[in-house]
Structures are given as C-alpha cells and as structure tokens.
N, C-alpha and C. Protein backbone atom coordinates (compact mmCIF):
# COMPACT_ATOMS: atom_id res chain seq x y z
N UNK A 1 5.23 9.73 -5.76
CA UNK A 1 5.71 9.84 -7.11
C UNK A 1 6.43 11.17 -7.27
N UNK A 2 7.44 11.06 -7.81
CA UNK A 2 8.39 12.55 -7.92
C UNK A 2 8.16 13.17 -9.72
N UNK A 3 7.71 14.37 -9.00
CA UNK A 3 7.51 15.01 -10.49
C UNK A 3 8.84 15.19 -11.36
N UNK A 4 8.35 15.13 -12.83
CA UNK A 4 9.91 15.63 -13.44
C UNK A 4 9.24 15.97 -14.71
N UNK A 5 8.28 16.18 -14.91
CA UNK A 5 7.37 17.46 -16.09
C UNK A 5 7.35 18.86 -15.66
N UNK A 6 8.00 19.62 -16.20
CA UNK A 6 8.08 20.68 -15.88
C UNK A 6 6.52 21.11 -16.27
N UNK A 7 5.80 21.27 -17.35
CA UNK A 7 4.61 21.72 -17.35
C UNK A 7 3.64 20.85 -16.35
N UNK A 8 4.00 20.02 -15.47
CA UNK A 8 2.92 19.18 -14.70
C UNK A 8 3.57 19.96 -13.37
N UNK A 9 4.56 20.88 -12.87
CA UNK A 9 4.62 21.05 -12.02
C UNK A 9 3.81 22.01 -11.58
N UNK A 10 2.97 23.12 -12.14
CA UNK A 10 2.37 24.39 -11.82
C UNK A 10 1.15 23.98 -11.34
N UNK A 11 0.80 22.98 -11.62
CA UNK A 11 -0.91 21.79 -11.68
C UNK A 11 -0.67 21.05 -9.85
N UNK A 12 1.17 20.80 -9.89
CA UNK A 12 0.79 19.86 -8.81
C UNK A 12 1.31 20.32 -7.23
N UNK A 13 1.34 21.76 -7.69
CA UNK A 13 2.03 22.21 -6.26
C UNK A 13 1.00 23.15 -5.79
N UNK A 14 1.01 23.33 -4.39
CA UNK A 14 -0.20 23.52 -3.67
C UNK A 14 -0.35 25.03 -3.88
N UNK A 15 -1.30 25.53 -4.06
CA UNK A 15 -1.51 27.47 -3.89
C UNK A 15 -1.44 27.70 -2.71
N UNK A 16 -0.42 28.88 -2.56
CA UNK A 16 -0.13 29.53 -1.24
C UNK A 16 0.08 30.45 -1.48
N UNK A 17 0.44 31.24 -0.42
CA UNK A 17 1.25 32.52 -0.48
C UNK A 17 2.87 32.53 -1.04
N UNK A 18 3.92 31.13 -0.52
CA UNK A 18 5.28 30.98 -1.24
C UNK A 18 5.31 30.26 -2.32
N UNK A 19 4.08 29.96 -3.08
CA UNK A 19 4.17 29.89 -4.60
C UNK A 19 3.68 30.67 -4.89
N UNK A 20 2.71 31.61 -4.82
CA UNK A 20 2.27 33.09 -5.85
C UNK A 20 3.75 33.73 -6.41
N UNK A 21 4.82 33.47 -5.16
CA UNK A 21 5.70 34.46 -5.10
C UNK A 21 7.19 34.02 -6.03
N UNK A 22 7.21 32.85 -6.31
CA UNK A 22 8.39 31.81 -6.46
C UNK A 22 8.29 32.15 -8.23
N UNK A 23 9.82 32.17 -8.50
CA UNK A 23 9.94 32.14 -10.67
C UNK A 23 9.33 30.67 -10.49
N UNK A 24 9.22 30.29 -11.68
CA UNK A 24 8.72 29.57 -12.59
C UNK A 24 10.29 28.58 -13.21
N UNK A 25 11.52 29.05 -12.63
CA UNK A 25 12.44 28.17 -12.91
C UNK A 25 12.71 27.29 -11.38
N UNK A 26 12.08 28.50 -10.44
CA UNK A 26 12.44 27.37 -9.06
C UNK A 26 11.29 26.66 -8.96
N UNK A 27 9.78 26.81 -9.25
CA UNK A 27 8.55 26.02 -9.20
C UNK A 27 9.72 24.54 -9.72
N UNK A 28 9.90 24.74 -11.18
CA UNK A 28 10.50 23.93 -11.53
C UNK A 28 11.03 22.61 -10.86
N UNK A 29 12.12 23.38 -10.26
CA UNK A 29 13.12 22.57 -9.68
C UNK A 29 12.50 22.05 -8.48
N UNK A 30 11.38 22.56 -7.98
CA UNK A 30 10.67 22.27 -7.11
C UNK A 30 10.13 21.28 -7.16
N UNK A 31 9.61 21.14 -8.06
CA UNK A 31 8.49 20.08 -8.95
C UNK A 31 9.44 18.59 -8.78
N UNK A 32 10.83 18.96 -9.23
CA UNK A 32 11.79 17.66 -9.92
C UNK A 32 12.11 17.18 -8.06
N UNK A 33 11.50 17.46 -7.31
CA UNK A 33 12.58 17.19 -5.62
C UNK A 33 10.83 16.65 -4.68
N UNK A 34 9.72 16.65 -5.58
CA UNK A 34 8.58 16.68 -4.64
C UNK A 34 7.90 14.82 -4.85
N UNK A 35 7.71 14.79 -3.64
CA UNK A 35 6.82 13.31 -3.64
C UNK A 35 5.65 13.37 -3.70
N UNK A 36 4.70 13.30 -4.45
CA UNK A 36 3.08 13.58 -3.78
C UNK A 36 2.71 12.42 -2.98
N UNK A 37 2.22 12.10 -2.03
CA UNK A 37 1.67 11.56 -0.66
C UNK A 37 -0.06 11.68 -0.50
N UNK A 38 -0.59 10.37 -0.54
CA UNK A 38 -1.97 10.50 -0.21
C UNK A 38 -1.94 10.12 1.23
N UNK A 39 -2.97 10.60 2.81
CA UNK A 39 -3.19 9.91 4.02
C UNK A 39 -4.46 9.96 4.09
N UNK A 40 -4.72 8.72 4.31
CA UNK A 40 -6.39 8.19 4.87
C UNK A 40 -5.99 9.01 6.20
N UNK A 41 -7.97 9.64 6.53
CA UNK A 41 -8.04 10.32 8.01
C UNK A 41 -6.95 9.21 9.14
N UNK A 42 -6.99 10.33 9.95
CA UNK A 42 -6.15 9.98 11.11
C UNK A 42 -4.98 8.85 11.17
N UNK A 43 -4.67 9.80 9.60
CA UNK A 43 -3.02 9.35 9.68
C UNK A 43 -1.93 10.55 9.97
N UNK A 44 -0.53 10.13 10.77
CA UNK A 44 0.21 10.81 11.10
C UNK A 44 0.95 11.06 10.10
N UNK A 45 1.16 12.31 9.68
CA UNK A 45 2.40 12.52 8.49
C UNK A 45 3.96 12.66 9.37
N UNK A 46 3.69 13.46 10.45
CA UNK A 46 5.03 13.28 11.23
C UNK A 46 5.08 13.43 13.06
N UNK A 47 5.61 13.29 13.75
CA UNK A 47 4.98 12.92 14.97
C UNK A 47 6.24 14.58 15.89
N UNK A 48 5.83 14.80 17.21
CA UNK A 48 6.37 16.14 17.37
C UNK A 48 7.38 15.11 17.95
N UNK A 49 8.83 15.57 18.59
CA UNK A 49 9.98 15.32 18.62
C UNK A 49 10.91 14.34 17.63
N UNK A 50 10.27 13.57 16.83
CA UNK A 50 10.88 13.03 15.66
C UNK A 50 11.60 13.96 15.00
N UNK A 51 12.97 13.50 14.29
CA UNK A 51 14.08 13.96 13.53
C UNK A 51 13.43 14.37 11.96
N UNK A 52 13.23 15.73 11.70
CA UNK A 52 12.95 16.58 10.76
C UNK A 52 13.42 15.48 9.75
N UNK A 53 11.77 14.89 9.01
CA UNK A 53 12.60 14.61 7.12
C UNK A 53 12.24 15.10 6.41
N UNK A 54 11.66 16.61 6.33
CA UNK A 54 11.48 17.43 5.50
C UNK A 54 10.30 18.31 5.77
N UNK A 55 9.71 18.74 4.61
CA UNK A 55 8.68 19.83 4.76
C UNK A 55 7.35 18.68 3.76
N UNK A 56 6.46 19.40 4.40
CA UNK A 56 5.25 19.00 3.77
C UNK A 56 4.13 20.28 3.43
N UNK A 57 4.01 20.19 2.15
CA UNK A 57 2.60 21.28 1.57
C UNK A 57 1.31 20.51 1.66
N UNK A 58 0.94 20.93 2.32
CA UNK A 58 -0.22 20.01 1.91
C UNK A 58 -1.59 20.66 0.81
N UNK A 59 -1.59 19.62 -0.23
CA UNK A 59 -2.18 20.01 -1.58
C UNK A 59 -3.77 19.74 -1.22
N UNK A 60 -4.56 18.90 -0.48
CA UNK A 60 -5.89 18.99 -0.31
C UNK A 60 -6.08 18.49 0.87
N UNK A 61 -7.11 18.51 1.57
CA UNK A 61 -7.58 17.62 2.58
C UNK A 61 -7.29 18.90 3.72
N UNK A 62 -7.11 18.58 5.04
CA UNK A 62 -6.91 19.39 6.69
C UNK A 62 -5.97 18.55 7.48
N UNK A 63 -5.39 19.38 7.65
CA UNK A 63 -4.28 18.50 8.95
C UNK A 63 -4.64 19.28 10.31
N UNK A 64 -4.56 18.23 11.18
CA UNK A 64 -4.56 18.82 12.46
C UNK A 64 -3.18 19.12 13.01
N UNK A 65 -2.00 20.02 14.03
CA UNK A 65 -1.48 20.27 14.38
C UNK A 65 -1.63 20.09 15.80
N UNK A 66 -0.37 19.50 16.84
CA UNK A 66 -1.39 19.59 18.03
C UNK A 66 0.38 19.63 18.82
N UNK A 67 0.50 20.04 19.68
CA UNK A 67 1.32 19.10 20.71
C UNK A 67 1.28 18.24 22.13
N UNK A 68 2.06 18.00 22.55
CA UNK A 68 1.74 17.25 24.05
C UNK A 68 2.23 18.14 25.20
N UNK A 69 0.84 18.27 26.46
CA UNK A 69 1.13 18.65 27.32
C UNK A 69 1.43 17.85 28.29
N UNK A 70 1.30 18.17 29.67
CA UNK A 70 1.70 17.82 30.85
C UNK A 70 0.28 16.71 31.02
N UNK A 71 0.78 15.95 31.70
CA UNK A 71 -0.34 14.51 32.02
C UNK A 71 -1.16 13.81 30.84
N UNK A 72 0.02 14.03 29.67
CA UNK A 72 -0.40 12.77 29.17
C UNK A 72 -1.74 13.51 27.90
N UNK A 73 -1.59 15.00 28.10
CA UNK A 73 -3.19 15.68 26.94
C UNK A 73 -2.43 16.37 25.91
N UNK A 74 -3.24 16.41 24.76
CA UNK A 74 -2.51 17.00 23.77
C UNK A 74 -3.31 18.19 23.78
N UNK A 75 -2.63 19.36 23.20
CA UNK A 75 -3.34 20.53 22.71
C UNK A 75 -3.23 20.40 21.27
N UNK A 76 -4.79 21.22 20.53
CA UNK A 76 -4.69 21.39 19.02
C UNK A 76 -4.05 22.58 19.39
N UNK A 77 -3.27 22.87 18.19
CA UNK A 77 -2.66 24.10 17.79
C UNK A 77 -3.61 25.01 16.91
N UNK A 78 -3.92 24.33 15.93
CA UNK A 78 -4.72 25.17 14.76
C UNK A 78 -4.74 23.91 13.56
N UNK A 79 -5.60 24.19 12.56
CA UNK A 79 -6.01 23.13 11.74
C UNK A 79 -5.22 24.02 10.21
N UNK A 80 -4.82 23.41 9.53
CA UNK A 80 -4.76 23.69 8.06
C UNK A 80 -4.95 23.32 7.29
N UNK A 81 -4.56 23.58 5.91
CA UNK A 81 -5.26 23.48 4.83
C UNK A 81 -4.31 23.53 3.52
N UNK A 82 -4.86 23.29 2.41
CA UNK A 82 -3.73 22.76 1.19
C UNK A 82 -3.28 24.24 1.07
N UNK A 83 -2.07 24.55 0.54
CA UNK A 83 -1.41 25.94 0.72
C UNK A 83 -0.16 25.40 1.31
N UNK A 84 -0.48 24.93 2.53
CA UNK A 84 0.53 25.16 3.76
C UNK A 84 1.31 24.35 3.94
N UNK A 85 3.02 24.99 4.43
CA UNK A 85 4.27 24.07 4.60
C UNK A 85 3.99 23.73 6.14
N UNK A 86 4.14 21.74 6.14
CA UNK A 86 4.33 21.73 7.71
C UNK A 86 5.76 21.73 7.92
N UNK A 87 6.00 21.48 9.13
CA UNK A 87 7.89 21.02 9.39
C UNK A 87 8.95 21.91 8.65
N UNK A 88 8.86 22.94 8.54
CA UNK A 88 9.50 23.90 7.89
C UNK A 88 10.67 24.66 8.76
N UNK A 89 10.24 25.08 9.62
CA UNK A 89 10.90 25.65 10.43
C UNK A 89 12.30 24.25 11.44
N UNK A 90 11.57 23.12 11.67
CA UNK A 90 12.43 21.92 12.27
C UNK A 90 12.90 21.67 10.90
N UNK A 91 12.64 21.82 9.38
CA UNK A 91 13.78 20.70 8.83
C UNK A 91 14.80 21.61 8.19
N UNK A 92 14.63 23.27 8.42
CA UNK A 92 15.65 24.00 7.93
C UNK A 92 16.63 24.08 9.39
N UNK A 93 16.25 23.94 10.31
CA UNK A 93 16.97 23.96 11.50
C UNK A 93 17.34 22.79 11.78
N UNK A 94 17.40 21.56 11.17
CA UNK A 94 17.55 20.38 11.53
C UNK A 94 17.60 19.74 13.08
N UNK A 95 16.24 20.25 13.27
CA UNK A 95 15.43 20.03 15.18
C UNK A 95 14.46 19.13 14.64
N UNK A 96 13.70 18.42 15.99
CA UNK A 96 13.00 17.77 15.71
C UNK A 96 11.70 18.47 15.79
N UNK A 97 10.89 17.85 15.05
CA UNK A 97 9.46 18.69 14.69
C UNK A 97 8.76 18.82 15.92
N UNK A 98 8.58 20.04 16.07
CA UNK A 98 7.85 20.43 17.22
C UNK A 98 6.31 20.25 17.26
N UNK A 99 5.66 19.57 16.44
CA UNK A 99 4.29 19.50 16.75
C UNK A 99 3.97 17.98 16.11
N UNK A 100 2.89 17.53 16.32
CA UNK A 100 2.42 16.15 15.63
C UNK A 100 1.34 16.90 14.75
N UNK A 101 1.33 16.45 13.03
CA UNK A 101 0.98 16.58 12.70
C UNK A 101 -0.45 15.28 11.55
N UNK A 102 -1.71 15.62 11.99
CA UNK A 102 -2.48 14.60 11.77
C UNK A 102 -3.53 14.67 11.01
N UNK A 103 -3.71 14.19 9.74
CA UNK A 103 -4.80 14.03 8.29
C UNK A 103 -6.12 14.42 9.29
N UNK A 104 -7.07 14.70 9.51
CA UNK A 104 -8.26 14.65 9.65
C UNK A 104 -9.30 14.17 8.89
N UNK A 105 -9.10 14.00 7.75
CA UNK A 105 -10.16 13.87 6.53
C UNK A 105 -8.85 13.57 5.56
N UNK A 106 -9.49 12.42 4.25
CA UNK A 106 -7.97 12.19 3.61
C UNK A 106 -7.33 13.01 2.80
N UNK A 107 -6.41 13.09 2.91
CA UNK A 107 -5.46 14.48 2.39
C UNK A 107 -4.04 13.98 1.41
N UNK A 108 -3.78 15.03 0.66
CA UNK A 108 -2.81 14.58 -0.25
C UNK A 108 -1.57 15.81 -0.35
N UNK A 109 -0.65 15.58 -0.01
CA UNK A 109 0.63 16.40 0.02
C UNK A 109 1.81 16.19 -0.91
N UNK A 110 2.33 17.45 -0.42
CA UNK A 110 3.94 16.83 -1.24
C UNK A 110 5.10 17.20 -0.73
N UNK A 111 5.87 16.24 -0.45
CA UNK A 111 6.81 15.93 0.71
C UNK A 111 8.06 16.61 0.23
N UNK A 112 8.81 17.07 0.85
CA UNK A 112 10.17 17.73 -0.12
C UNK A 112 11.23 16.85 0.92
N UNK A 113 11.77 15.76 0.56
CA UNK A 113 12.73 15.57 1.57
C UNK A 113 13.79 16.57 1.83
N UNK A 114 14.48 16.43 3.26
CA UNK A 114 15.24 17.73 3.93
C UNK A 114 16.46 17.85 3.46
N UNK A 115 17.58 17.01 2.71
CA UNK A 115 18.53 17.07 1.96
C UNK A 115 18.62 17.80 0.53
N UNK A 116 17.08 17.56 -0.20
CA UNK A 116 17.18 17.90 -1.73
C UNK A 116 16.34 19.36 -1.09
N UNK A 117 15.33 19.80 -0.43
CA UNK A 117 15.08 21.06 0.03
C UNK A 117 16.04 22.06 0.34
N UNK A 118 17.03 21.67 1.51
CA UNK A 118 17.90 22.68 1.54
C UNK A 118 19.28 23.01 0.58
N UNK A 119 19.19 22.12 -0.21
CA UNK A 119 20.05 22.04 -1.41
C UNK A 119 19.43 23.40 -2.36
N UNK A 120 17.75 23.27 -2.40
CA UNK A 120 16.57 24.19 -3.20
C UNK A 120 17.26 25.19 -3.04
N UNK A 121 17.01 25.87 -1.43
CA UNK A 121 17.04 26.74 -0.95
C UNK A 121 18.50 27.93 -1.06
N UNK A 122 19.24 26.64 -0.96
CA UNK A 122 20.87 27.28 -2.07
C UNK A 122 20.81 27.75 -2.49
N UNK A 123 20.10 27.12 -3.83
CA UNK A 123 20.18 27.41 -5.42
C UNK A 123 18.73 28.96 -5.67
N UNK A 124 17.89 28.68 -4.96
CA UNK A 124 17.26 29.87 -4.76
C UNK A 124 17.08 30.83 -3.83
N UNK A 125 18.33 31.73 -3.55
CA UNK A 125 17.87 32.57 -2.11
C UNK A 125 16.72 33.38 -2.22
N UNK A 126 16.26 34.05 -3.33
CA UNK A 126 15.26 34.51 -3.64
C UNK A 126 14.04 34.00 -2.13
N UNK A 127 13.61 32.88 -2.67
CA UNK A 127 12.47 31.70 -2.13
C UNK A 127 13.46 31.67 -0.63
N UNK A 128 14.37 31.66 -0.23
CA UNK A 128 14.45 31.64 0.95
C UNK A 128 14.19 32.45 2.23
N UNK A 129 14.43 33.89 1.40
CA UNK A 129 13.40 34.76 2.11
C UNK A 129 12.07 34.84 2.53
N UNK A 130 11.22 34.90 1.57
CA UNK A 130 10.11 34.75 1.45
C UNK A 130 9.95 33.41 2.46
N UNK A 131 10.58 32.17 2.69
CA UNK A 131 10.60 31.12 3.84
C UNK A 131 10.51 32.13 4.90
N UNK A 132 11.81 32.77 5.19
CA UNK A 132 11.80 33.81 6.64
C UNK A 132 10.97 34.35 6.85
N UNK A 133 10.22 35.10 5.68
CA UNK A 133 9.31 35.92 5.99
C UNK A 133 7.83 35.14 6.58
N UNK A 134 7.49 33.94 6.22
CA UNK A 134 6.40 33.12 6.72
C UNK A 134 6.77 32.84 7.60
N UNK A 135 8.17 31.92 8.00
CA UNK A 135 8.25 31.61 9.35
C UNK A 135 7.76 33.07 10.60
N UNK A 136 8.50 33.79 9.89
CA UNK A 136 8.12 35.05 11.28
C UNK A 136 6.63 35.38 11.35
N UNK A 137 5.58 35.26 10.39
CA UNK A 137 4.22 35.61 10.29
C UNK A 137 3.79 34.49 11.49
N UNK A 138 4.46 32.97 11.12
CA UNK A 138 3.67 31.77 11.85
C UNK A 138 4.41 32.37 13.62
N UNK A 139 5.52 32.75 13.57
CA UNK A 139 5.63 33.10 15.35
C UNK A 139 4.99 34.38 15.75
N UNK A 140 4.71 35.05 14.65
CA UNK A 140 3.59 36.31 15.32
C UNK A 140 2.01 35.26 15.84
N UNK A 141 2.11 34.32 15.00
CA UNK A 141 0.38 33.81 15.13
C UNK A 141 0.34 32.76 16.52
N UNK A 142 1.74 32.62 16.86
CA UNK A 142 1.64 31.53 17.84
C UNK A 142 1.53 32.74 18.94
N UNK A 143 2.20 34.09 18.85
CA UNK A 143 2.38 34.46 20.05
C UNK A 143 0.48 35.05 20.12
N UNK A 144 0.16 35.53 18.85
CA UNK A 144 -1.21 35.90 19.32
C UNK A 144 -2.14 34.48 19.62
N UNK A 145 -1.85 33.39 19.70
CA UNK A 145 -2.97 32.11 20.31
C UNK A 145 -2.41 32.21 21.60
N UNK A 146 -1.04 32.56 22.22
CA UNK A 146 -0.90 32.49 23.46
C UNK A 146 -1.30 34.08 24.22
N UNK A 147 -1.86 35.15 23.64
CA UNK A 147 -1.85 35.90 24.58
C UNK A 147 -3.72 35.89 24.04
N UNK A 148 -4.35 35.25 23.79
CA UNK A 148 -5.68 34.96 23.32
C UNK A 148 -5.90 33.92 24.85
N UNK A 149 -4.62 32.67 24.51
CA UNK A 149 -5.36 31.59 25.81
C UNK A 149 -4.77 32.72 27.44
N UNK A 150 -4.35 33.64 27.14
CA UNK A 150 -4.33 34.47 28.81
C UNK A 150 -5.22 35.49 29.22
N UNK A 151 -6.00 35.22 28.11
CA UNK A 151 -7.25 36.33 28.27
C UNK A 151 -8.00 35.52 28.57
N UNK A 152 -8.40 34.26 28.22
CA UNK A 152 -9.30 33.84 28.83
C UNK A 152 -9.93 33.48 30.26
C-alpha cells in the first residue's frame, strides 16, 4: 500500500539513523513513493545477483543477509533489524544486489521502488549524503567482519 497522508508518514517509516536526520518535507515525499510489504519467515525479499528494484527499510521483524560461496554454501553476513536500508548501495548503482536477503521471523518493510527513489534523491541532495555517509560506515563494517574472519 503506498502512503499519501502526510501525517501517516512519520508513524510509518522505520527509525534509523537516515530518518532522525531527513526534513519533514522529504519524510514526506518519502512517505508518497513507499510500499509497505509484510513476509512470512523465510521469505526472500530479494535474491543476490538479481537486477536492483529498489531499497528496502525494514520496519519490524529480522532479515538475514547472506551470500553464496564456493561449493554450493552460503555465508550469513550479519542479521538486521527495522531501521535498516537493504539494496541500497545495488539500486543507486543500478548492479545487481549483492547479497540474498531473507525474513527470519515475519517482518514488514517498505519498499521504495528504484525509479521513484532516485528521482527522491534528486529532489533531496541533502538525504543523499547522509546515503554516502551510511554506505561508507556499512564498507568500514564489512572490512572489519573480514579482518575479524583472518584472525581467526
């Protein structure tokens, strides 16, 4: 269902760190471009090499993150939680999503398709920073899980 109450949008978008930070005219416009999405456990919201269709917050529940290794095994990446944008980084780069991402417990999101998002992102450079600035936090955190798995 796509919001278009501006006072129902502050209620239905997930708490994070890039909404503490966002006006209240881009929440807005945010609100008018978002799908909310329920997944029963061990459903896939998007699978890793599939063609980026947007970003996902997820508003309650845990997603698992994982990708595929060599012979056929997946690795978890890390688990999250409502706050958090998945596919962010593949649907502003228009790559395919680098990880599979999977409900664990049932969870409810809100989908920004990748056409009306980077349209957002136009209209607010403000909020697009603040994007950069998370993306670079999430490649500091990947590089510290990989120099964590060389210690072991």
């Amino acid at each position: 269902m796509s919001h278009t109450q501006s006072e129902d949008v502050h209620l239905t978008m997930p708490r994070g760190e890039l909404f503490g930070q966002m006006p209240g005219e881009a929440l807005e416009q945010l609100g008018r471009i978002t799908v909310r999405q329920r997944y029963p456990a061990k459903s896939v919201l998007f699978r890793e090499g599939k063609p980026a269709s947007g970003v996902f917050l997820v508003c309650s529940g845990r997603v698992k993150l994982s990708l595929h290794c060599s012979h056929g095994r997946s690795l978890v990446v890390r688990f999250v939680g409502p706050g958090e944008p998945l596919g962010l980084g593949a649907t502003i780069s228009a790559r395919p999503y680098e990880l599979t991402a999977e409900a664990t417990a049932p969870c409810e999101v809100c989908f920004l398709p990748r056409k009306q998002f980077l349209q957002f992102l136009a209209d607010y450079p403000s909020v697009s920073m603040e994007l950069v600035k998370l993306l670079c936090r999430d490649v500091d955190g990947a590089y510290e899980r990989v120099r964590s798995l060389r210690q072991r």
